[in-house]
Protein backbone atom coordinates (compact mmCIF):
# COMPACT_ATOMS: atom_id res chain seq x y z
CA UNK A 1 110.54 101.83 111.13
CA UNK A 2 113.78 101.99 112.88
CA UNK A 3 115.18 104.21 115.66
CA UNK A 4 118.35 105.50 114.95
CA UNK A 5 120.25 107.03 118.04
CA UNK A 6 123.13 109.31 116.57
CA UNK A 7 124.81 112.54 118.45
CA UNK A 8 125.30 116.03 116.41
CA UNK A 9 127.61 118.95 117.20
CA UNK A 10 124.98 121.97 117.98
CA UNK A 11 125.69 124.83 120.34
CA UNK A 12 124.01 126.03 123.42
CA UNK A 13 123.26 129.33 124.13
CA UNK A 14 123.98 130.89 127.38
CA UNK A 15 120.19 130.87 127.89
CA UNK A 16 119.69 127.51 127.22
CA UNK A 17 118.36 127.33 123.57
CA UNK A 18 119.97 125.02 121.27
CA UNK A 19 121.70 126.62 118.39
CA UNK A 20 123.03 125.07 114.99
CA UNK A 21 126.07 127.09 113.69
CA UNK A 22 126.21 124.68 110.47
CA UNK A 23 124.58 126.31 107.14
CA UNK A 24 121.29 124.32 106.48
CA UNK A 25 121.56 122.03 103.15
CA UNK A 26 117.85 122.24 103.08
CA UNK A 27 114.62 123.13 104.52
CA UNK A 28 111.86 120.26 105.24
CA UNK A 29 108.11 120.54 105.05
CA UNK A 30 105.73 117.60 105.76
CA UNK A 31 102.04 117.53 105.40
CA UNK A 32 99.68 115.07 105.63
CA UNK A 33 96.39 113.49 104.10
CA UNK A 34 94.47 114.73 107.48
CA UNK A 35 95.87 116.21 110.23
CA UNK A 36 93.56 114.28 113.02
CA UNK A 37 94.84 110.69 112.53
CA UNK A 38 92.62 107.39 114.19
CA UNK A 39 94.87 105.27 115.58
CA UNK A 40 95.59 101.75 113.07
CA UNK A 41 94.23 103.92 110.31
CA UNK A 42 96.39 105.00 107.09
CA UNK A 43 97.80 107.97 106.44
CA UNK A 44 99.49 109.49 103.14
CA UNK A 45 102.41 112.16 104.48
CA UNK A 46 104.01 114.50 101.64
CA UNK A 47 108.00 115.20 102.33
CA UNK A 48 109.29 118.16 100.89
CA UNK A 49 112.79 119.40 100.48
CA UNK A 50 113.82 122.60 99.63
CA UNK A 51 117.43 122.38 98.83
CA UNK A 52 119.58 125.58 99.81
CA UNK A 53 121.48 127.56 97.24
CA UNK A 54 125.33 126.52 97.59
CA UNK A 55 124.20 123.06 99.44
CA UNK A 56 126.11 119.67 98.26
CA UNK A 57 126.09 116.61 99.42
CA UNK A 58 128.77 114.09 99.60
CA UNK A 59 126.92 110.54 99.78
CA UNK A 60 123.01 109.36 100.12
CA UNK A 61 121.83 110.40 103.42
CA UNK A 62 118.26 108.73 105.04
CA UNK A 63 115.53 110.70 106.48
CA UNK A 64 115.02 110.68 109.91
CA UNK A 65 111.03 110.98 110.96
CA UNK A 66 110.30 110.92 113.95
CA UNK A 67 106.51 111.05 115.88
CA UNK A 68 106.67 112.89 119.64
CA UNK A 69 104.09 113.08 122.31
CA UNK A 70 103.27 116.19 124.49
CA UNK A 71 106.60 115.18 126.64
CA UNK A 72 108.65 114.94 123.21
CA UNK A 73 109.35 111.13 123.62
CA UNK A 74 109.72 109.23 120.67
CA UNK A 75 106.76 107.21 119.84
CA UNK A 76 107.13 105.39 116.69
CA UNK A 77 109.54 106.73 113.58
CA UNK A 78 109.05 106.83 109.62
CA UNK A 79 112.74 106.49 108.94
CA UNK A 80 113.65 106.35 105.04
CA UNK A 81 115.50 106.37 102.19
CA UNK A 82 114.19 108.81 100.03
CA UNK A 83 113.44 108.09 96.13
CA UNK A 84 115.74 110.94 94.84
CA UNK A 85 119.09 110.24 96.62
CA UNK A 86 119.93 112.81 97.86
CA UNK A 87 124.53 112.52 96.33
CA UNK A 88 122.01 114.13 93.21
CA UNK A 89 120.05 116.85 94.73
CA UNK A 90 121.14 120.27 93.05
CA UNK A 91 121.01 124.00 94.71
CA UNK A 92 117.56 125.40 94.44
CA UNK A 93 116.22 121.93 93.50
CA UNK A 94 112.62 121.11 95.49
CA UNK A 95 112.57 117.14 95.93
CA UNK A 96 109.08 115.80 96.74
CA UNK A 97 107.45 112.31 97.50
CA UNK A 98 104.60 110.58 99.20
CA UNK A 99 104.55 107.97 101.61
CA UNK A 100 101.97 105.84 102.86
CA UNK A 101 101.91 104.56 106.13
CA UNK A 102 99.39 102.76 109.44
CA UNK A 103 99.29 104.57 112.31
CA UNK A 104 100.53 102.59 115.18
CA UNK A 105 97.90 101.45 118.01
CA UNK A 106 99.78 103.50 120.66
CA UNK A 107 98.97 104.46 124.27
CA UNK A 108 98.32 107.77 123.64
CA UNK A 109 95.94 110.68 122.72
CA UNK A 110 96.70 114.11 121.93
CA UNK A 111 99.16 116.36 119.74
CA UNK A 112 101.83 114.40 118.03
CA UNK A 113 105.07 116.74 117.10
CA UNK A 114 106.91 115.19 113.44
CA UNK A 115 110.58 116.24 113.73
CA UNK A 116 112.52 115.58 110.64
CA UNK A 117 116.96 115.35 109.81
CA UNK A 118 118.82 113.84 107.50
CA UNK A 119 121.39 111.61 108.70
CA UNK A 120 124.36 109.08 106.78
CA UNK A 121 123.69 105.55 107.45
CA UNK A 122 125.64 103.87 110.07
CA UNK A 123 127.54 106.82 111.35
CA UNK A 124 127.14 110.10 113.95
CA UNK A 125 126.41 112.25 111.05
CA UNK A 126 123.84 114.87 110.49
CA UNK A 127 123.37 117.68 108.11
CA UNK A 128 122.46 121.23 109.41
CA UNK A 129 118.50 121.90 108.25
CA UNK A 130 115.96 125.10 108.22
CA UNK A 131 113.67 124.87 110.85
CA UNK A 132 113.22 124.59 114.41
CA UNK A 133 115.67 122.72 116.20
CA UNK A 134 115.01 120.67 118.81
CA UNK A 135 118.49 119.27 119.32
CA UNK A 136 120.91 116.73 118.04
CA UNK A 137 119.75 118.28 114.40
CA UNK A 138 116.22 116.86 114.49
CA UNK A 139 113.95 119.75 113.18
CA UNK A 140 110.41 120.42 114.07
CA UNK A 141 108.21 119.76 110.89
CA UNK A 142 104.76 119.41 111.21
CA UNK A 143 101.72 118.79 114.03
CA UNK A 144 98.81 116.63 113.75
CA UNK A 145 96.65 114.98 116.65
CA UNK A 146 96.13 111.90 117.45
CA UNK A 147 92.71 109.96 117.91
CA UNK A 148 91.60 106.77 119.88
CA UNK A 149 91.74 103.99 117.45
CA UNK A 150 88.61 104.12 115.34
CA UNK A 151 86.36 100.92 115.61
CA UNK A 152 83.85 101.62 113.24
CA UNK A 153 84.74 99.59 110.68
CA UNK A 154 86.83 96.97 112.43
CA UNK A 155 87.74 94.22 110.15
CA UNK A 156 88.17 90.36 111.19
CA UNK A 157 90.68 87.85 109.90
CA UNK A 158 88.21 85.38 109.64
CA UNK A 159 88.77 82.22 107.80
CA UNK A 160 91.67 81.10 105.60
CA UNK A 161 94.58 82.80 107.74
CA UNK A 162 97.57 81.72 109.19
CA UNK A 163 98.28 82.61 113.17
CA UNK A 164 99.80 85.95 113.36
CA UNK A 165 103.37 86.80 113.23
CA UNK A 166 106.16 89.55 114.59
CA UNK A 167 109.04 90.57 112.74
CA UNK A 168 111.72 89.22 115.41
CA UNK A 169 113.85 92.74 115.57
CA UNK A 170 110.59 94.81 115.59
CA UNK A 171 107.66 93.42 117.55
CA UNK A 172 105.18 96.17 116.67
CA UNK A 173 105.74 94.54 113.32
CA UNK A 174 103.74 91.74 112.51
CA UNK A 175 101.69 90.20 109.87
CA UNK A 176 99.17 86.99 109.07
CA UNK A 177 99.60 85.04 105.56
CA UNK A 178 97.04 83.83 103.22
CA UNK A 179 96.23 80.45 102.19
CA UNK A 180 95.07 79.93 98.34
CA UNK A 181 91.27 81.96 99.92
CA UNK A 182 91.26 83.97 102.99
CA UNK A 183 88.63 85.91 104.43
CA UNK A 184 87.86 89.32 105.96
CA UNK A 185 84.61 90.50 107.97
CA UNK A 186 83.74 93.97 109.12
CA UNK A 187 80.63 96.18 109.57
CA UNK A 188 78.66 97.21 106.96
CA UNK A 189 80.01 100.53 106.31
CA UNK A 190 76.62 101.95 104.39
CA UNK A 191 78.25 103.84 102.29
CA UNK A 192 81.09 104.60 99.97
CA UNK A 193 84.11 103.48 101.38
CA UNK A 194 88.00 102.45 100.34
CA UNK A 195 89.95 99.14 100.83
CA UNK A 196 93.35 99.18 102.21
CA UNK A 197 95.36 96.16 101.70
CA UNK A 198 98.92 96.27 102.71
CA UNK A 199 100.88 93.55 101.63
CA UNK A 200 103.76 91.31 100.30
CA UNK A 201 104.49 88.31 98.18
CA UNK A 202 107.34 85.79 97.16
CA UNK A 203 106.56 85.96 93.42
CA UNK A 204 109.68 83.82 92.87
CA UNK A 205 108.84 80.89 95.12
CA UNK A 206 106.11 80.21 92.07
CA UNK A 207 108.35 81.20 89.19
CA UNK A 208 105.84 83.63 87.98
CA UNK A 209 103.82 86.46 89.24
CA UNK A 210 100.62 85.77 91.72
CA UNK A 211 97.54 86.86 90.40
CA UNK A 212 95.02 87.96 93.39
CA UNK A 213 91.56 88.39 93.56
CA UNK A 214 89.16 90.64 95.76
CA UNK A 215 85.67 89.51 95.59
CA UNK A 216 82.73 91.03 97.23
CA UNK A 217 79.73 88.84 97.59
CA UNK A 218 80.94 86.53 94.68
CA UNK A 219 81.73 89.84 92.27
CA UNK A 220 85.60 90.57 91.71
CA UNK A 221 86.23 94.14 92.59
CA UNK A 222 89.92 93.84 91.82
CA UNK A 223 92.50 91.89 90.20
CA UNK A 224 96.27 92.68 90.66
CA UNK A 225 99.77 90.84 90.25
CA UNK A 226 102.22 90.52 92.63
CA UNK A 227 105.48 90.38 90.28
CA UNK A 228 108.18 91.52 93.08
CA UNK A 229 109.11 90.94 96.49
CA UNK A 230 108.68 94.24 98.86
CA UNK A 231 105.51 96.11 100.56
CA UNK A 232 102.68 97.74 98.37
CA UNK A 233 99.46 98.99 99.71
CA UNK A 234 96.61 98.40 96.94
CA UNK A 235 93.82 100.99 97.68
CA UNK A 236 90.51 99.42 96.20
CA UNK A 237 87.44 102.13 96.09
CA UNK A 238 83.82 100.08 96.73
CA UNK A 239 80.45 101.78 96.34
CA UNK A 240 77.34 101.40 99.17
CA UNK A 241 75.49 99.58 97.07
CA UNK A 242 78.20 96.59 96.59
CA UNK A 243 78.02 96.28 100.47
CA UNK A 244 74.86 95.00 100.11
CA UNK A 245 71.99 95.06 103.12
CA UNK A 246 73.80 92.43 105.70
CA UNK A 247 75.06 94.02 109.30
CA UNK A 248 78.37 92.03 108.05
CA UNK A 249 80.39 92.04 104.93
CA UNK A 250 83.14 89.53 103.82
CA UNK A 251 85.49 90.18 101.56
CA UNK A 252 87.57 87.04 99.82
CA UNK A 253 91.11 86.92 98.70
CA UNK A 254 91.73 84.48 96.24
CA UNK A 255 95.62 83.77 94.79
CA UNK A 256 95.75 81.27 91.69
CA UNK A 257 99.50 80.32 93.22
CA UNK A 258 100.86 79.39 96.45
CA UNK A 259 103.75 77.85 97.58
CA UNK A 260 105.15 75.49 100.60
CA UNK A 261 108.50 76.65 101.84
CA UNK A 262 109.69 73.32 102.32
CA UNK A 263 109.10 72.18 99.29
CA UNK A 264 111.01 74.71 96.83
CA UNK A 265 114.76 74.50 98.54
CA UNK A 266 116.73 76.16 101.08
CA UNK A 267 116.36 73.83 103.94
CA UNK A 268 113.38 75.45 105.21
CA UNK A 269 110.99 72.76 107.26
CA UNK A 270 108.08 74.93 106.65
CA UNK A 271 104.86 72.88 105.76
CA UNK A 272 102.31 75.79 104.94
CA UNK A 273 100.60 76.91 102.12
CA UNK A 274 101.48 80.09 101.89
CA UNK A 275 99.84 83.01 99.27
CA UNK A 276 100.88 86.61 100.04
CA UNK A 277 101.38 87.89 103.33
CA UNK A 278 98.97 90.87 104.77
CA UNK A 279 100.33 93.72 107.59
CA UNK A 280 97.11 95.40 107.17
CA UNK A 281 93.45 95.30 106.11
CA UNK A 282 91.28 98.24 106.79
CA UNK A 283 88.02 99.47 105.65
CA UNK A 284 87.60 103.45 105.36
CA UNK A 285 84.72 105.14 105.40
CA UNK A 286 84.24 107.91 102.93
């Protein structure tokens, strides 16, 4: 998620309100999975475009998503390239997608206000939208509200982990990585519930794919590869009865490869065993 500060040419009424004499390109709808959002919890959020009649576009611009409090400060962004770039949308064309994301663990409660633009990388410019304009061509998009951080089902990064880790130009970015078996506790949930694990691997360190396990009291409940670098979130479904009768549950992720960065080249003086590396593990109640 990055914060991109750019400046737009809008107008300004003699009353005040901020006008847009450009022709909007497009108009943007979001809507989400469920509009009253736990903080730390997932969240799927549906972009739509519907491109104007007569709109072009001369390069691939990146949407700009951005999540305001009551004040309208910024509190964390969902900044992106969308799948369909956008040098190929067509007049009259609708462009959807769905992204997954965590809700940050912010200091706040309340209605959350999800402006939207379009903007070209590394420069001051921003297309004209439909919508309601806030300023600098960042359009109002959606509502939702915004919950204490649900602790329910709060899961543990028990045994098997490496110390935890911050991206070093985004602190509210961090992650812990697996050894060859790791382990997760949490409550038991009692009842149907889904998995989220949101992860990445270095496939090519190994020279083949990882294969990871999920187990569940000794029973695999999921098997997947990791055959690329980048983020995925695997969403694993797990019945009551799996959960068994203990207050706590462990789940076990097991990798048949790992590798030691300081032993496969590029100077690195890293001595761990490393498997994939985990952003998020969380346990959702059905």
């Amino acid at each position: 998620m990055v914060l991109v500060l750019v400046t737009a040419m809008v107008g300004v009424s003699a009353c005040g309100r901020k006008t847009d004499t450009g022709t909007p390109v497009a108009k943007p709808v979001v809507s989400f999975s469920k509009t009253k959002i736990p903080q730390g919890s997932p969240i799927d959020i549906k972009y739509r475009f519907d491109v104007a009649q007569g709109a072009a576009f001369s390069q691939d611009y990146r949407v700009l998503v951005h999540f305001l409090d009551a004040d309208e400060e910024l509190m964390w962004t969902d900044d992106h390239t969308p799948p369909v770039p956008t040098s190929t949308w067509k007049p009259g064309q609708v462009v959807e997608y769905t992204r997954t994301m965590f809700v940050p663990v912010y200091p706040y409660v309340g209605q959350v206000t999800v402006t939207v633009g379009l903007y070209a990388p590394g420069g001051a410019d921003r297309l004209p939208l439909s919508g309601d304009l806030l300023g600098q061509r960042e359009y109002k998009a959606a509502t939702l509200q915004l919950q204490p951080q649900f602790d329910g089902v709060f899961v543990m990064f028990k045994d098997g982990w490496h110390p935890a880790e911050n991206a070093p130009d985004n602190p509210a970015v961090d992650w812990q990585w697996t050894r060859k078996e790791s382990t997760l506790s949490f409550r038991n949930p009692k009842q149907n519930a889904t998995f989220f694990l949101h992860y990445d691997g270095q496939p090519t360190m190994v020279d083949s794919p990882q294969t990871v396990q999920v187990q569940l009291h000794g029973e695999t409940v999921d098997t997947f590869q990791v055959t690329a670098p980048g983020e995925q979130i695997r969403r694993i479904p797990l019945k009551a009865a799996q959960f068994g009768n203990d207050d706590l549950v462990e789940i076990r992720i097991v990798l048949d490869k790992t590798f030691v960065p300081a032993l496969v080249g590029g100077g690195s003086r890293d001595s761990r065993e490393l498997g994939i590396r985990v952003y998020h593990a969380y346990v959702e109640p059905q």
